[in-house]
C-alpha atoms as a PDB file:
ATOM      1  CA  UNK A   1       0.000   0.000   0.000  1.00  0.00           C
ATOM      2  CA  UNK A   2       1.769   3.660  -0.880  1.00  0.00           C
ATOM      3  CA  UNK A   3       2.159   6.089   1.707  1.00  0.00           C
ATOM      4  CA  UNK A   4      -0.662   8.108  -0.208  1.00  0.00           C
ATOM      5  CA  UNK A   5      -3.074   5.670   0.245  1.00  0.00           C
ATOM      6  CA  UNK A   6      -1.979   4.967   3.893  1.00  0.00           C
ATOM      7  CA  UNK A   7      -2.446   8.656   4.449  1.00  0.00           C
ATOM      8  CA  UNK A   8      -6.268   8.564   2.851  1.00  0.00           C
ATOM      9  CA  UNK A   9      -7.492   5.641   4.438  1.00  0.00           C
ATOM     10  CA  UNK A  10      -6.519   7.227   8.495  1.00  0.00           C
ATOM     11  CA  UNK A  11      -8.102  10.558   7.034  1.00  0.00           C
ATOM     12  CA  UNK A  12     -10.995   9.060   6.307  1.00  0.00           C
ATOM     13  CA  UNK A  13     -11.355   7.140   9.205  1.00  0.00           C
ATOM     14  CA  UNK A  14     -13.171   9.187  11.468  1.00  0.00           C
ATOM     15  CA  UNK A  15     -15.609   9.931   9.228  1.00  0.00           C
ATOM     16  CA  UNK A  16     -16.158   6.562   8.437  1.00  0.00           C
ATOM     17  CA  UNK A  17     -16.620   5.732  12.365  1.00  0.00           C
ATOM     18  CA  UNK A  18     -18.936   8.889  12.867  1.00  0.00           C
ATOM     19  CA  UNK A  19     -21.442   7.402   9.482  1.00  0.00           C
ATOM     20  CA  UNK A  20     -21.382   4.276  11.495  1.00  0.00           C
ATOM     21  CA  UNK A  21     -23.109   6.142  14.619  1.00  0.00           C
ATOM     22  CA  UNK A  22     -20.010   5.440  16.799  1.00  0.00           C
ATOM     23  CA  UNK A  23     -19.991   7.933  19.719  1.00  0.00           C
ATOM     24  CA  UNK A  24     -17.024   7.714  22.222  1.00  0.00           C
ATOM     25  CA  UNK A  25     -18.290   6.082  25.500  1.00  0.00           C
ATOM     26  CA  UNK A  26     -16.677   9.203  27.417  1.00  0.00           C
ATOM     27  CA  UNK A  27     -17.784  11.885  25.255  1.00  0.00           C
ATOM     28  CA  UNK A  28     -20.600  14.282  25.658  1.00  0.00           C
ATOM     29  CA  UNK A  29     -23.946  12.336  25.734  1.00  0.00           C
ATOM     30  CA  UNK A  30     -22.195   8.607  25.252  1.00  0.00           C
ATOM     31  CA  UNK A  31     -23.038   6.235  27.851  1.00  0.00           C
ATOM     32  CA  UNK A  32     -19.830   6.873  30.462  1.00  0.00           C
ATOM     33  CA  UNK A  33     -21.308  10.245  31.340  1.00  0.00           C
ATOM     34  CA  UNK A  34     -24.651   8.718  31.619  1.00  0.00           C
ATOM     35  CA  UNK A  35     -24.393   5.986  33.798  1.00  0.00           C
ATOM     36  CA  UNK A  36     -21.509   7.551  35.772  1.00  0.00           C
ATOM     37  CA  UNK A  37     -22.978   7.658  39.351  1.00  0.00           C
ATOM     38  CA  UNK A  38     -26.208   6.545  38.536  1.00  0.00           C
ATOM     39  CA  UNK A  39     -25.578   3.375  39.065  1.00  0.00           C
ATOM     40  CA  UNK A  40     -26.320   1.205  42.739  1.00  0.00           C
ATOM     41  CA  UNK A  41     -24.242  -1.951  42.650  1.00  0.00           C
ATOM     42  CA  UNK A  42     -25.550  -4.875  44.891  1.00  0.00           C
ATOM     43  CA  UNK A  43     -24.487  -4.860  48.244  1.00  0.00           C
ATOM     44  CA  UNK A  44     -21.729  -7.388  48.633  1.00  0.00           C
ATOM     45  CA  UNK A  45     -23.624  -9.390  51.028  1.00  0.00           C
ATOM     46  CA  UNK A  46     -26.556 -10.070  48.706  1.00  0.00           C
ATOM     47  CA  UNK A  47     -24.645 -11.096  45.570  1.00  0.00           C
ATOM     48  CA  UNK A  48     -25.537 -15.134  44.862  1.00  0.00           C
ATOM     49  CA  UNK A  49     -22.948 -17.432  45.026  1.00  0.00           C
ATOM     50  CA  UNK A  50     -20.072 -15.315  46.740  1.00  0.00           C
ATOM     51  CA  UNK A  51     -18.403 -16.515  48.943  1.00  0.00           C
ATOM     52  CA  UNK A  52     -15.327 -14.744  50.961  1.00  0.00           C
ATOM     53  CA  UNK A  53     -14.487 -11.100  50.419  1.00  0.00           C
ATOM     54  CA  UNK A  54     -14.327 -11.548  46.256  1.00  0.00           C
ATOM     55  CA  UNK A  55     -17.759 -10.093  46.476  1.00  0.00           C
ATOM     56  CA  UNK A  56     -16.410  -7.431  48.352  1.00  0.00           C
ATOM     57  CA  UNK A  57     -13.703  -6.874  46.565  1.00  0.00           C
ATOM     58  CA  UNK A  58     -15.529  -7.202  42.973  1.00  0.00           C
ATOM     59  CA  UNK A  59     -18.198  -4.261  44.107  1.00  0.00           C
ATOM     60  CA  UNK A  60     -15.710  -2.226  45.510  1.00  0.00           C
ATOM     61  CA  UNK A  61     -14.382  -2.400  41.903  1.00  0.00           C
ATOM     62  CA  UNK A  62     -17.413  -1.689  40.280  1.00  0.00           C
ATOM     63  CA  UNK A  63     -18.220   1.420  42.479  1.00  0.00           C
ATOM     64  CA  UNK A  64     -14.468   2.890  41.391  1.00  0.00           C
ATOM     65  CA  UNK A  65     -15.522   2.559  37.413  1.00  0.00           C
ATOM     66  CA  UNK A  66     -18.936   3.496  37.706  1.00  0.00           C
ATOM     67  CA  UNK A  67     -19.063   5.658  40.952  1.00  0.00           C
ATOM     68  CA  UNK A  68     -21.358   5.337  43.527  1.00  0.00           C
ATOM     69  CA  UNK A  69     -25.251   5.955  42.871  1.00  0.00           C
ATOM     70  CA  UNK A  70     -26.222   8.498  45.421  1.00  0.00           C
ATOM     71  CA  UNK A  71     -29.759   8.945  43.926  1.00  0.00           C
ATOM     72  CA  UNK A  72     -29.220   6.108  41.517  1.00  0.00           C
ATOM     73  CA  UNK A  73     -31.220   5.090  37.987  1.00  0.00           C
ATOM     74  CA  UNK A  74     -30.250   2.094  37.807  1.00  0.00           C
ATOM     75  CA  UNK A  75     -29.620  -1.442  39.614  1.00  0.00           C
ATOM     76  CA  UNK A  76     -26.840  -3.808  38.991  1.00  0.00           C
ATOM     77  CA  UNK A  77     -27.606  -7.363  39.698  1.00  0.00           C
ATOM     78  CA  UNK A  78     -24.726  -9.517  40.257  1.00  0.00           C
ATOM     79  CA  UNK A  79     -25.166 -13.555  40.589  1.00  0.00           C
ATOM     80  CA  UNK A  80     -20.677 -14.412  41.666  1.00  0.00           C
ATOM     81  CA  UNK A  81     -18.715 -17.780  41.390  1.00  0.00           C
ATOM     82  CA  UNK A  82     -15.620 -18.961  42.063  1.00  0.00           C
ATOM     83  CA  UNK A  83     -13.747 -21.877  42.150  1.00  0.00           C
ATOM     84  CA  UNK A  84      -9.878 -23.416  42.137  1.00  0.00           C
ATOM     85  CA  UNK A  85      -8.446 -25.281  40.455  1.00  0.00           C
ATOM     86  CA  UNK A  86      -4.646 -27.229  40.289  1.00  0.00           C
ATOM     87  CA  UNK A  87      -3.067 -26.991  37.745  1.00  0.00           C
ATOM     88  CA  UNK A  88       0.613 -27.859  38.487  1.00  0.00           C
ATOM     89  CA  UNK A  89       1.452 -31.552  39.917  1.00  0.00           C
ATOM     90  CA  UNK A  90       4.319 -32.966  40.988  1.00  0.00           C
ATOM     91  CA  UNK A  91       5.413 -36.726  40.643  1.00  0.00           C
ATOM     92  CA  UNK A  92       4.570 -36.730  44.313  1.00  0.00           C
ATOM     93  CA  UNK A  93       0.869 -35.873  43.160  1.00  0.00           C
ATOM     94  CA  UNK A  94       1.163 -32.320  45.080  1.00  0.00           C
ATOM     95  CA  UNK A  95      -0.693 -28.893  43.630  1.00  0.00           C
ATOM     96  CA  UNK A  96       2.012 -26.586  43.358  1.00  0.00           C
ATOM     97  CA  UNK A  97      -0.137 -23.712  41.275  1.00  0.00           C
ATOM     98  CA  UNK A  98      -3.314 -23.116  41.426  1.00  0.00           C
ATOM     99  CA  UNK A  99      -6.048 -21.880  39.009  1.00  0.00           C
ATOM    100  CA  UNK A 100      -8.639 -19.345  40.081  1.00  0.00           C
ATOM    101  CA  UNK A 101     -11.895 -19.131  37.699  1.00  0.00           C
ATOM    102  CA  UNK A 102     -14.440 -16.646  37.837  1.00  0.00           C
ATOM    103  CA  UNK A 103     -17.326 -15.969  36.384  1.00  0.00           C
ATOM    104  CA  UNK A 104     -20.394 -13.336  36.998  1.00  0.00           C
ATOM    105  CA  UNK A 105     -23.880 -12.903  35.797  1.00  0.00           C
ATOM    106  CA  UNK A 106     -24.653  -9.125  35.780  1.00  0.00           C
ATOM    107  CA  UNK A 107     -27.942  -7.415  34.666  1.00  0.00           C
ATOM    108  CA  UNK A 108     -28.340  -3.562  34.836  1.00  0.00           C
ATOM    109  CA  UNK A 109     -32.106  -2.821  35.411  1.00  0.00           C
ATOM    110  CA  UNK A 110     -33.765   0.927  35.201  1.00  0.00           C
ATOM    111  CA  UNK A 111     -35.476   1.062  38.442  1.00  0.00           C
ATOM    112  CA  UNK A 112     -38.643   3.270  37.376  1.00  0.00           C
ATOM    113  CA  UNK A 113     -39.185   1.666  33.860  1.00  0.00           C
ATOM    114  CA  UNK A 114     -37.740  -1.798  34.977  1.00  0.00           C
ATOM    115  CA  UNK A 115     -36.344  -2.774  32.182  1.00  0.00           C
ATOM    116  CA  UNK A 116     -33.404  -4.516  31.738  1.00  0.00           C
ATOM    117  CA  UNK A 117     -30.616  -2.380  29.377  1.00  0.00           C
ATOM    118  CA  UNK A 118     -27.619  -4.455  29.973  1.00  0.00           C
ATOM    119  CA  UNK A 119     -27.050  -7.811  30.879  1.00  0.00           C
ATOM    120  CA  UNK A 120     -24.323 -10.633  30.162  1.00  0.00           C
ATOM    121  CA  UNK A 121     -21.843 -13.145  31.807  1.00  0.00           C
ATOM    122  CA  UNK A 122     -17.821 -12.695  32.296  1.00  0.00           C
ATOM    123  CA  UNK A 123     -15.163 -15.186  32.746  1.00  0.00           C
ATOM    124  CA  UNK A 124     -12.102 -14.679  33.855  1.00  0.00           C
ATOM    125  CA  UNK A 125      -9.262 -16.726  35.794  1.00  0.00           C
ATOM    126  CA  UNK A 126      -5.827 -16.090  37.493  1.00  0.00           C
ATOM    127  CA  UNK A 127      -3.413 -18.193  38.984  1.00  0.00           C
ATOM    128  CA  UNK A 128      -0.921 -18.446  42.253  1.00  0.00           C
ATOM    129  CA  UNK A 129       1.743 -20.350  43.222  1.00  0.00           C
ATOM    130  CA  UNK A 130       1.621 -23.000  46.076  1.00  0.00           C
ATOM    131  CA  UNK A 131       5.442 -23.819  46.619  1.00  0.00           C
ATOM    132  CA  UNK A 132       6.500 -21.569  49.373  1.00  0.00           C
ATOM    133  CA  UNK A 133       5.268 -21.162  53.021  1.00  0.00           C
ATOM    134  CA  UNK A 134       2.059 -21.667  54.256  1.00  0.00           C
ATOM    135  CA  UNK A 135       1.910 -17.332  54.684  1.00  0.00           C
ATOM    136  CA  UNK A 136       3.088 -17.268  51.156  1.00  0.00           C
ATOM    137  CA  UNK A 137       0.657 -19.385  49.468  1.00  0.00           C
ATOM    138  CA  UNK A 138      -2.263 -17.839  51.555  1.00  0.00           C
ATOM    139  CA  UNK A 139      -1.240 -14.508  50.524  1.00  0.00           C
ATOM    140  CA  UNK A 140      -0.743 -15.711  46.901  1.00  0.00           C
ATOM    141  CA  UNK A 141      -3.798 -17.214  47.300  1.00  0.00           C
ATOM    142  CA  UNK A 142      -5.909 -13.377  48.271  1.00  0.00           C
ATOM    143  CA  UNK A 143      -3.825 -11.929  46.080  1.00  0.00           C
ATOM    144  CA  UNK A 144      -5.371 -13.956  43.106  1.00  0.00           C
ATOM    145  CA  UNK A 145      -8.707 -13.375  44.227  1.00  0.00           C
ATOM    146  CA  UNK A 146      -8.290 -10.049  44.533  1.00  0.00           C
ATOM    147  CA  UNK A 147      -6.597  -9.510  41.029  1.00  0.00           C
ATOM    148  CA  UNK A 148      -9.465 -11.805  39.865  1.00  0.00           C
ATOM    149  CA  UNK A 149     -12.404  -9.004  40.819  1.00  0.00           C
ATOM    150  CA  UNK A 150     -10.893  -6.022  39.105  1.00  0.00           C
ATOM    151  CA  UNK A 151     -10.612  -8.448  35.871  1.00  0.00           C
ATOM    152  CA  UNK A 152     -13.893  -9.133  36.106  1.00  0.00           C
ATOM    153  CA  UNK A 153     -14.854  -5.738  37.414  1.00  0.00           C
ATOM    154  CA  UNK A 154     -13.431  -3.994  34.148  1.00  0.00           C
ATOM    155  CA  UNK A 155     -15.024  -6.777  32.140  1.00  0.00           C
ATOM    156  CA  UNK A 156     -18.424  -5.527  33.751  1.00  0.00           C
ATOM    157  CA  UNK A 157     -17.709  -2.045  33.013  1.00  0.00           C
ATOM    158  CA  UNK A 158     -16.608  -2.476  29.725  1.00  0.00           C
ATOM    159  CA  UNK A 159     -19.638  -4.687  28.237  1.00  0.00           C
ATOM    160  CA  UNK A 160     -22.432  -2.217  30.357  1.00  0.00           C
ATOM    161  CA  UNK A 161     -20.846   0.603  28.876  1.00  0.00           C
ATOM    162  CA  UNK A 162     -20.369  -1.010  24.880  1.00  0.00           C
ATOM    163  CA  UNK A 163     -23.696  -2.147  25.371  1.00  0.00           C
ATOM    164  CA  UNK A 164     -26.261  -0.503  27.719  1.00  0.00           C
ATOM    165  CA  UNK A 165     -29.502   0.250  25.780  1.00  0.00           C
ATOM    166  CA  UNK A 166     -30.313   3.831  27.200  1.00  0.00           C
ATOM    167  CA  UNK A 167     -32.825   4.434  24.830  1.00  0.00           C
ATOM    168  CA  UNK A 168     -35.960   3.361  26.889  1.00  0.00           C
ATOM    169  CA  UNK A 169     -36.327   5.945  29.793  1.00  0.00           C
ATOM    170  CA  UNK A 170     -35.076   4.721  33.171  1.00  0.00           C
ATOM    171  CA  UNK A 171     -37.390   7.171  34.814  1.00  0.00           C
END
């Protein structure tokens, strides 16, 4: 491809994303500034399936990408599941790294309209290692789980804010 059609085709790009209806999530009127605080994530303690502070950690998450709904719009719904699994064995038949797999149900819901504008499933894993001291592999251990929740947190974020339909009032 020559330089001068290199040169036309990243002109023309923008104007080929803005026939397309694209709008940038963050701009004026996309769907970042209008979910932005509007938003009321389950309480931790509600979420299905959680178990441990993953729940807490994956709505304290949520809250930092979305902010906090003071006088919120919305609801998000969160059904939370983990599990581990080895994935390292020795000759001696000992786990020396472990697997952590994640996955969460989410549906946004306008809470005058109730109707549903975003919903989906994310899967994510991440792993630790299980070969040094007991405080080690514990730590390890939260660490992964931790790690786990913002992965799954941005995944959240990400597929709300690609996909939210914000066309049916929420009020």
């Amino acid at each position: 491809m020559s330089l001068l059609n290199r040169r036309t085709l990243l002109l023309a790009l923008p104007l080929l994303a803005a026939a397309c209806g694209f709008t940038p999530v963050y701009a004026p009127g996309g769907t970042g500034s209008a979910l932005h605080g509007r938003i009321a994530v389950q309480a931790p303690e509600e979420i299905t399936g959680a178990t441990g502070t993953d729940a807490y950690f994956l709505v304290q998450n949520l809250e930092q990408r979305l902010g906090r709904g003071g006088s919120p719009d919305y609801r998000l719904d969160l059904t939370l599941s983990t599990q581990e699994e080895g994935q390292a064995i020795t000759a001696g038949n000992e786990i020396t790294r472990y697997s952590v797999i994640g996955t969460v149900n989410y549906s946004l819901t306008g809470l005058s309209a109730g109707n549903i504008v975003s919903s989906g499933t994310v899967r994510n894993f991440t792993g630790y290692s299980a070969t040094g001291s007991t405080v080690e592999t514990l730590a390890g251990e939260r660490d992964a789980h931790e790690r786990l929740m913002v992965i799954l947190a941005d995944q959240i974020t990400t597929q709300i804010l690609a996909t939210a339909d914000l066309s049916a009032p929420a009020e």
